[in-house]
N, C-alpha and C. Protein backbone atom coordinates (compact mmCIF):
# COMPACT_ATOMS: atom_id res chain seq x y z
N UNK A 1 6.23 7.01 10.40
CA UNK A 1 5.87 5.79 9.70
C UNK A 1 5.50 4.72 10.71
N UNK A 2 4.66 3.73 10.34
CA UNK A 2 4.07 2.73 11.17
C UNK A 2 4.34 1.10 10.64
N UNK A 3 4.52 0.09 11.30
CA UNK A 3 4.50 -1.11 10.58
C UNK A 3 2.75 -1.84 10.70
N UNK A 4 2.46 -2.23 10.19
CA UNK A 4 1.29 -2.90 10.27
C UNK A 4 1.24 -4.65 9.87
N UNK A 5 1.24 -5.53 10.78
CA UNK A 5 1.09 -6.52 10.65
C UNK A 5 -0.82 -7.06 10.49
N UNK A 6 -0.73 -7.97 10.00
CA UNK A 6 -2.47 -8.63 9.67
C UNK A 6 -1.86 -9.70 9.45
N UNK A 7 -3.00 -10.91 10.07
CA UNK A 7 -2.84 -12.18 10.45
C UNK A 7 -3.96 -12.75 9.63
N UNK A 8 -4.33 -13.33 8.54
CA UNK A 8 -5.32 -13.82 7.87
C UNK A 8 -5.83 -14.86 7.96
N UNK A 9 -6.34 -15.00 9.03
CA UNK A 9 -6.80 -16.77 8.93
C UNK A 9 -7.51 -17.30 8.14
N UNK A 10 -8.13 -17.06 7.49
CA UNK A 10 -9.01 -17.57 6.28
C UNK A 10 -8.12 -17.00 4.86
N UNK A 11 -7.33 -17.97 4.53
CA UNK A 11 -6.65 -17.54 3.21
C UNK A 11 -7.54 -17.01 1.81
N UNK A 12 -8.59 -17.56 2.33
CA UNK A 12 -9.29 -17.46 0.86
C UNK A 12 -9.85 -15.89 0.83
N UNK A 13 -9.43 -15.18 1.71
CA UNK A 13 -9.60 -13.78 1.89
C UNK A 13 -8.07 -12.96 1.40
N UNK A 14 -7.49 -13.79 0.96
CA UNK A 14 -6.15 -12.65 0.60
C UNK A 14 -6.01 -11.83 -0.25
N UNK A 15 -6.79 -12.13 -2.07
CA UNK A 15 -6.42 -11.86 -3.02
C UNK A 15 -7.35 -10.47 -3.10
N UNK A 16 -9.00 -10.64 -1.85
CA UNK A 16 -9.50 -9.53 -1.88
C UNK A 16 -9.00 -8.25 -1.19
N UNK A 17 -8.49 -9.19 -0.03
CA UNK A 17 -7.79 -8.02 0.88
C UNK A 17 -6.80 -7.37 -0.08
N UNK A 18 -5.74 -8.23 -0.40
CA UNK A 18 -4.56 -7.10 -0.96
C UNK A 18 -5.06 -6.40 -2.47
N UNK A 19 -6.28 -6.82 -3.15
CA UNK A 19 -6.74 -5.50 -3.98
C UNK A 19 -7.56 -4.81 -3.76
N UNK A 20 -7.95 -4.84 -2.12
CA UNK A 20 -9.09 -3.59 -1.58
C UNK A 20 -7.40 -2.83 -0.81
N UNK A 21 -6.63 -3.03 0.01
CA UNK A 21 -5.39 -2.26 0.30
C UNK A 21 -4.89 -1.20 -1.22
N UNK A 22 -4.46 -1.97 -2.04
CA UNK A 22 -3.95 -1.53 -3.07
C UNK A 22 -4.73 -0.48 -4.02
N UNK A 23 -5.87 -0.53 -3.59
CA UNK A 23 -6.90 0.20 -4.58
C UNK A 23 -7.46 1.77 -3.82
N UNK A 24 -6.27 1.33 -2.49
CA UNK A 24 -6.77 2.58 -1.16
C UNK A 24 -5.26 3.42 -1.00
N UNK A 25 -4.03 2.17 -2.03
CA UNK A 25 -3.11 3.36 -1.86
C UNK A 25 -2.00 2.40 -0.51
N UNK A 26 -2.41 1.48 -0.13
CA UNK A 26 -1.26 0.70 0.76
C UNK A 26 -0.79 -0.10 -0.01
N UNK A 27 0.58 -0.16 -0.21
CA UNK A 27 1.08 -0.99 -1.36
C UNK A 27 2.70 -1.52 -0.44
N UNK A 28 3.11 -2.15 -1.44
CA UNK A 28 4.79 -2.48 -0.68
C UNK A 28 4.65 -3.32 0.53
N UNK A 29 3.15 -4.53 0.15
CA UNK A 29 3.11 -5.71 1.19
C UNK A 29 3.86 -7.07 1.20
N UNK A 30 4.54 -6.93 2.40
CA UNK A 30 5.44 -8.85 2.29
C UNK A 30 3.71 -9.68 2.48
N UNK A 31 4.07 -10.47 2.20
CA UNK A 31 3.19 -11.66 2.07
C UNK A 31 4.27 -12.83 2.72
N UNK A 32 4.03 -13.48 3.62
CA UNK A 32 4.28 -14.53 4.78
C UNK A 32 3.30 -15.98 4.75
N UNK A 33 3.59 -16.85 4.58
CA UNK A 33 2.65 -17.96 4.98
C UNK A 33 3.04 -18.36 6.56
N UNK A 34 1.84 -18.51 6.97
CA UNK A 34 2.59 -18.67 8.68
C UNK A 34 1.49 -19.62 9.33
N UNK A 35 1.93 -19.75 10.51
CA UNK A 35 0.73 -20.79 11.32
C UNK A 35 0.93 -20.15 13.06
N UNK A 36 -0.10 -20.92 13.53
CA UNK A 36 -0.11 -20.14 15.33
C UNK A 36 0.22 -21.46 16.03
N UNK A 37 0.72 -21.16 17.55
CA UNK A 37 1.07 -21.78 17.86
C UNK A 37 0.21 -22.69 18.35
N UNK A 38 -1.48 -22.66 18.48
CA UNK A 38 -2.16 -23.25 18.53
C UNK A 38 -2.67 -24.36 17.67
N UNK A 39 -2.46 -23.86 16.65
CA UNK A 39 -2.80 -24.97 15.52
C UNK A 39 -1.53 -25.80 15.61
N UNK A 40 -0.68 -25.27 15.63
CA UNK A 40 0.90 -26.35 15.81
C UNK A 40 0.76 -27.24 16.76
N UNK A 41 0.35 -26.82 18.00
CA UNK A 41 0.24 -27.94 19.26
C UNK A 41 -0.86 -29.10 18.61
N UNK A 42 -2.40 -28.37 18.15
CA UNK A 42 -3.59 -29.08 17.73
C UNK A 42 -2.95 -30.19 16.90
N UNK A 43 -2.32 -30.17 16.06
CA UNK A 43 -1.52 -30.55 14.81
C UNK A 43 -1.38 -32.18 15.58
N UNK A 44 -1.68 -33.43 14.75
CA UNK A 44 -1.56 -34.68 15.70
C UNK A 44 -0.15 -35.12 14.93
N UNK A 45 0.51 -34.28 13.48
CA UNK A 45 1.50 -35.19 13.08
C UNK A 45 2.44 -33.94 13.34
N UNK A 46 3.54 -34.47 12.74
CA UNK A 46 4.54 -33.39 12.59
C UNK A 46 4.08 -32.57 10.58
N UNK A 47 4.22 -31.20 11.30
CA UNK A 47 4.01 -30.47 9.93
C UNK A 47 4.86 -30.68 8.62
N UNK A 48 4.79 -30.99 7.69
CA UNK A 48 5.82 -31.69 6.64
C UNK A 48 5.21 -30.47 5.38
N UNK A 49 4.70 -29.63 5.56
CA UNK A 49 4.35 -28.39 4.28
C UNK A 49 5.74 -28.24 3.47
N UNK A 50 6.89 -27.92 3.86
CA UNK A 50 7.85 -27.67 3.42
C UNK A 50 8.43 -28.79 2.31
N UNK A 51 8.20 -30.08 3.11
CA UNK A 51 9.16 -30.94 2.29
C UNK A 51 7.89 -31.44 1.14
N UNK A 52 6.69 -31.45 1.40
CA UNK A 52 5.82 -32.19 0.45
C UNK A 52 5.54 -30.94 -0.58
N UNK A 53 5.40 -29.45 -0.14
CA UNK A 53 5.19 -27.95 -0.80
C UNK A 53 3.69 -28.18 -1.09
N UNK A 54 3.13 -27.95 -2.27
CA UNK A 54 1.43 -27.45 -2.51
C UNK A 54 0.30 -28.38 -2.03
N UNK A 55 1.60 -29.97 -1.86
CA UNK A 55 0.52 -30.85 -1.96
C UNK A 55 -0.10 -31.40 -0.62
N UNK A 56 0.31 -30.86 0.27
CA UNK A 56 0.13 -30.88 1.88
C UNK A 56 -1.33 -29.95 2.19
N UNK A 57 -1.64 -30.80 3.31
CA UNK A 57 -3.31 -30.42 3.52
C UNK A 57 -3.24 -29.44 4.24
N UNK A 58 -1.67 -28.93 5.29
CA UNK A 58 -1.80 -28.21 6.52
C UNK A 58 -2.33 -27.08 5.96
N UNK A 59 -3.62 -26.68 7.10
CA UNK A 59 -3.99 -25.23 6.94
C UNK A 59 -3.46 -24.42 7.58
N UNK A 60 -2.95 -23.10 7.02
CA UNK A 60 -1.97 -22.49 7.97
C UNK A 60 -2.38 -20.85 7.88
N UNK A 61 -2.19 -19.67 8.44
CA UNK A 61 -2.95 -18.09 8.04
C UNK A 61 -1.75 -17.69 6.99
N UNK A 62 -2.09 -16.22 6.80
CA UNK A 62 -1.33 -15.53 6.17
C UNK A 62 -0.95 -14.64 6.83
N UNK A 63 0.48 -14.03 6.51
CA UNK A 63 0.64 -12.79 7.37
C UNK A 63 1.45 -11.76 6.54
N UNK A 64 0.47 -10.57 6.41
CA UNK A 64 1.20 -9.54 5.72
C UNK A 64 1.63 -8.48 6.44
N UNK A 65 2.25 -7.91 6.17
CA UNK A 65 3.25 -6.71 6.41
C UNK A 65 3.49 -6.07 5.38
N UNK A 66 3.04 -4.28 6.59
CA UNK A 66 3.67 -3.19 4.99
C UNK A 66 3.56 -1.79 6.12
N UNK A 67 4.21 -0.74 5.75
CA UNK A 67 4.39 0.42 6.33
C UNK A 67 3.55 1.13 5.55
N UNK A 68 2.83 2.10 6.46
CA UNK A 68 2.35 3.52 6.21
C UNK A 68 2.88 4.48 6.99
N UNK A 69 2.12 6.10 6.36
CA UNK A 69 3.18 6.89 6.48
C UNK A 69 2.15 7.44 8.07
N UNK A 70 0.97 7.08 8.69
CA UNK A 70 0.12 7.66 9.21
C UNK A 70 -0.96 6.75 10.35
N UNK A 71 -0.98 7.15 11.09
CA UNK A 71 -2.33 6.46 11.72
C UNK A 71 -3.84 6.55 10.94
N UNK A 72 -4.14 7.95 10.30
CA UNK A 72 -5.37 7.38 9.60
C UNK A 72 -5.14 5.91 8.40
N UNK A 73 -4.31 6.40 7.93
CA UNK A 73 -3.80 5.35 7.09
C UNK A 73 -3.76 3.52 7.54
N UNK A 74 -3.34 3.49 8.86
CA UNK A 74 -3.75 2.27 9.98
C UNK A 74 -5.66 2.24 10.20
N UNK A 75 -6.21 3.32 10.29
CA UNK A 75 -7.15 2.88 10.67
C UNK A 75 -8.12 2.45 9.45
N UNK A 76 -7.62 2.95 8.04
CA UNK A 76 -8.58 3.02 6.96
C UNK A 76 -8.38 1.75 6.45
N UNK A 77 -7.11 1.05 6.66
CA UNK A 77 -6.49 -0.49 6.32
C UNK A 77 -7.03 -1.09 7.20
N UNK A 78 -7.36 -1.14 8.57
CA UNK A 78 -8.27 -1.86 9.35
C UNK A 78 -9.98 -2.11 8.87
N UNK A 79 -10.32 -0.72 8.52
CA UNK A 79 -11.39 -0.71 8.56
C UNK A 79 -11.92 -1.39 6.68
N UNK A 80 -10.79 -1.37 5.82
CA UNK A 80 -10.92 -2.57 4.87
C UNK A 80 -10.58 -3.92 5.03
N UNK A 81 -9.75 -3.86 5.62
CA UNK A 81 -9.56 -5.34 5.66
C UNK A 81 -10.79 -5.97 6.31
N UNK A 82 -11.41 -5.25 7.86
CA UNK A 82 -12.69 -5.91 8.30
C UNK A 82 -13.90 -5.85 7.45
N UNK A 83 -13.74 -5.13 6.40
CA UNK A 83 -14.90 -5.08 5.79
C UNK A 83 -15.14 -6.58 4.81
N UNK A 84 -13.78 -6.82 4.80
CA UNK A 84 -13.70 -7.95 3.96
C UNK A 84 -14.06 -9.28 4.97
N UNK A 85 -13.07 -9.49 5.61
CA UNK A 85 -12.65 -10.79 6.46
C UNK A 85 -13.59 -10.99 7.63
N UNK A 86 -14.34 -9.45 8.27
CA UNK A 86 -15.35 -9.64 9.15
C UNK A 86 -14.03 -8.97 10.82
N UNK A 87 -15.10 -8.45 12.06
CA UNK A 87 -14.38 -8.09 13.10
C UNK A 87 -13.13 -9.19 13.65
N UNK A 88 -12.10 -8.14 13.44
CA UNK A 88 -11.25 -8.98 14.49
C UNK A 88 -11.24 -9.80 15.49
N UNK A 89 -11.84 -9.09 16.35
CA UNK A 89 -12.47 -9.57 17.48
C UNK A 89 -13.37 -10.95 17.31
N UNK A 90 -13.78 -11.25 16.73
CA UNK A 90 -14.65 -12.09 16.38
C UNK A 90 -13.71 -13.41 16.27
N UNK A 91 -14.15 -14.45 15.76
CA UNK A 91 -13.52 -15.94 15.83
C UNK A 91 -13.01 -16.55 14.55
N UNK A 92 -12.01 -16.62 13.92
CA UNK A 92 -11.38 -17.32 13.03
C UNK A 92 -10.77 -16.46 12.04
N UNK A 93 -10.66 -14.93 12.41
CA UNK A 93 -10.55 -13.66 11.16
C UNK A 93 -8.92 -13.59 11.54
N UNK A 94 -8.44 -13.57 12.22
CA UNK A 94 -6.63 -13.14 12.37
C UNK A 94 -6.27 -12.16 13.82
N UNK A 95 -5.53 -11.48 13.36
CA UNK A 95 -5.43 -10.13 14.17
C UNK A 95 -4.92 -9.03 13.19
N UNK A 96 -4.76 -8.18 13.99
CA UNK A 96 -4.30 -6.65 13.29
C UNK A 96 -3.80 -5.77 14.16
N UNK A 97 -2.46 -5.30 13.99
CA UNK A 97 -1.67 -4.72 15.01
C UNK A 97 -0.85 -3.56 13.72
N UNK A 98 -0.34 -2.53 15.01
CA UNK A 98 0.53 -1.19 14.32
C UNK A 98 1.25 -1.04 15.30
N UNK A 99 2.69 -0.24 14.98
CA UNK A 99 3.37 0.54 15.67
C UNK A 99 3.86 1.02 15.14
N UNK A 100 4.54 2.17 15.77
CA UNK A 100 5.47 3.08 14.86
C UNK A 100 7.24 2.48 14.77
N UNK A 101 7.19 3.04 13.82
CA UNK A 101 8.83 2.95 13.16
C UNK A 101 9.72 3.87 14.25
N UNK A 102 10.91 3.39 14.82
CA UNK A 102 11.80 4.26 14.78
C UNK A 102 13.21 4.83 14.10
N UNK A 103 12.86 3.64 12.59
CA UNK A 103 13.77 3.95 12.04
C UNK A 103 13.59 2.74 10.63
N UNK A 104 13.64 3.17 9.62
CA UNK A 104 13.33 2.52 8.33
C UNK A 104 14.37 3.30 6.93
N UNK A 105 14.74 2.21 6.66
CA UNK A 105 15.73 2.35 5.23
C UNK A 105 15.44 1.66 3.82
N UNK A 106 15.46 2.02 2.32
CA UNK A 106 15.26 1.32 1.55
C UNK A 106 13.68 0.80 1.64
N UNK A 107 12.69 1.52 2.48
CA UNK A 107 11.30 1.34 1.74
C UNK A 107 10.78 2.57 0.67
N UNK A 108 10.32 1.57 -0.47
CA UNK A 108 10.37 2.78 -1.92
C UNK A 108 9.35 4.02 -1.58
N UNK A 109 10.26 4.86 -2.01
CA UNK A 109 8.89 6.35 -2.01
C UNK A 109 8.78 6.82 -0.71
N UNK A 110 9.68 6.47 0.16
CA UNK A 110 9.63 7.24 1.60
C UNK A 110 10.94 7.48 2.31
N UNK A 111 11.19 8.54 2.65
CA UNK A 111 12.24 8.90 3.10
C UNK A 111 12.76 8.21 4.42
N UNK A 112 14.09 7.17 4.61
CA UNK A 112 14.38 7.06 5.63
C UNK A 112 14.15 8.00 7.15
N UNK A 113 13.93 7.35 8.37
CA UNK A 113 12.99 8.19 9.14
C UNK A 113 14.06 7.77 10.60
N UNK A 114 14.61 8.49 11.30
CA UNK A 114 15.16 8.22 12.56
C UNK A 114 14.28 8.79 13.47
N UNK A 115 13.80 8.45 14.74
CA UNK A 115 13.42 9.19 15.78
C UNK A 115 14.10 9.51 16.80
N UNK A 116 13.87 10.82 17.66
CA UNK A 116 14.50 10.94 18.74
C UNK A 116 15.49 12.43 18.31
């Protein structure tokens, strides 16, 4: 099993991303609101999202998380999500990272997994 993190910087790309994932079979995603530490420094006030909630201007990414059971499975979630949001590599899209599990409990439909 693998964890897969994605960094969404353009929010207005989420609702496609997680029903092009879901429609491929990756399901069981946390959804995170998050920010970088760049925009935090950029930031001229102190961030107040929390205490004001919807009505605050800060723009901030998204960050999801979800396990698969496979590396093709990593690469076919890469290769949707860029289809949506545009190359990683490129300027204002997020990032996208994997690694493997060495050990996972209580995710649905997959058997706890120890390595070693």
């Amino acid at each position: 099993m693998f964890m897969i993190l994605c960094v969404i910087d353009q929010t207005d790309h989420l609702k496609a991303v997680l029903k092009a994932w879901q429609q491929n079979s990756i399901n069981g995603v946390t959804i995170l609101e998050s920010t970088g530490l760049h925009r935090l420094i950029a930031e001229t006030r102190v961030p107040m999202r929390y205490a004001f909630g919807a009505a605050s201007s800060e723009r901030g990414n998204i960050t999801l998380l979800t396990i698969v059971d496979n590396e093709e499975t990593i690469q076919r979630c890469l290769e949707i999500t860029e289809s949506i949001i545009g190359d990683f590599n490129g300027p204002n899209t997020g990032i996208f990272i994997a690694w493997p599990l060495g050990f996972a409990k209580g995710v649905t439909g997959k058997q706890s997994h120890s390595s070693g």
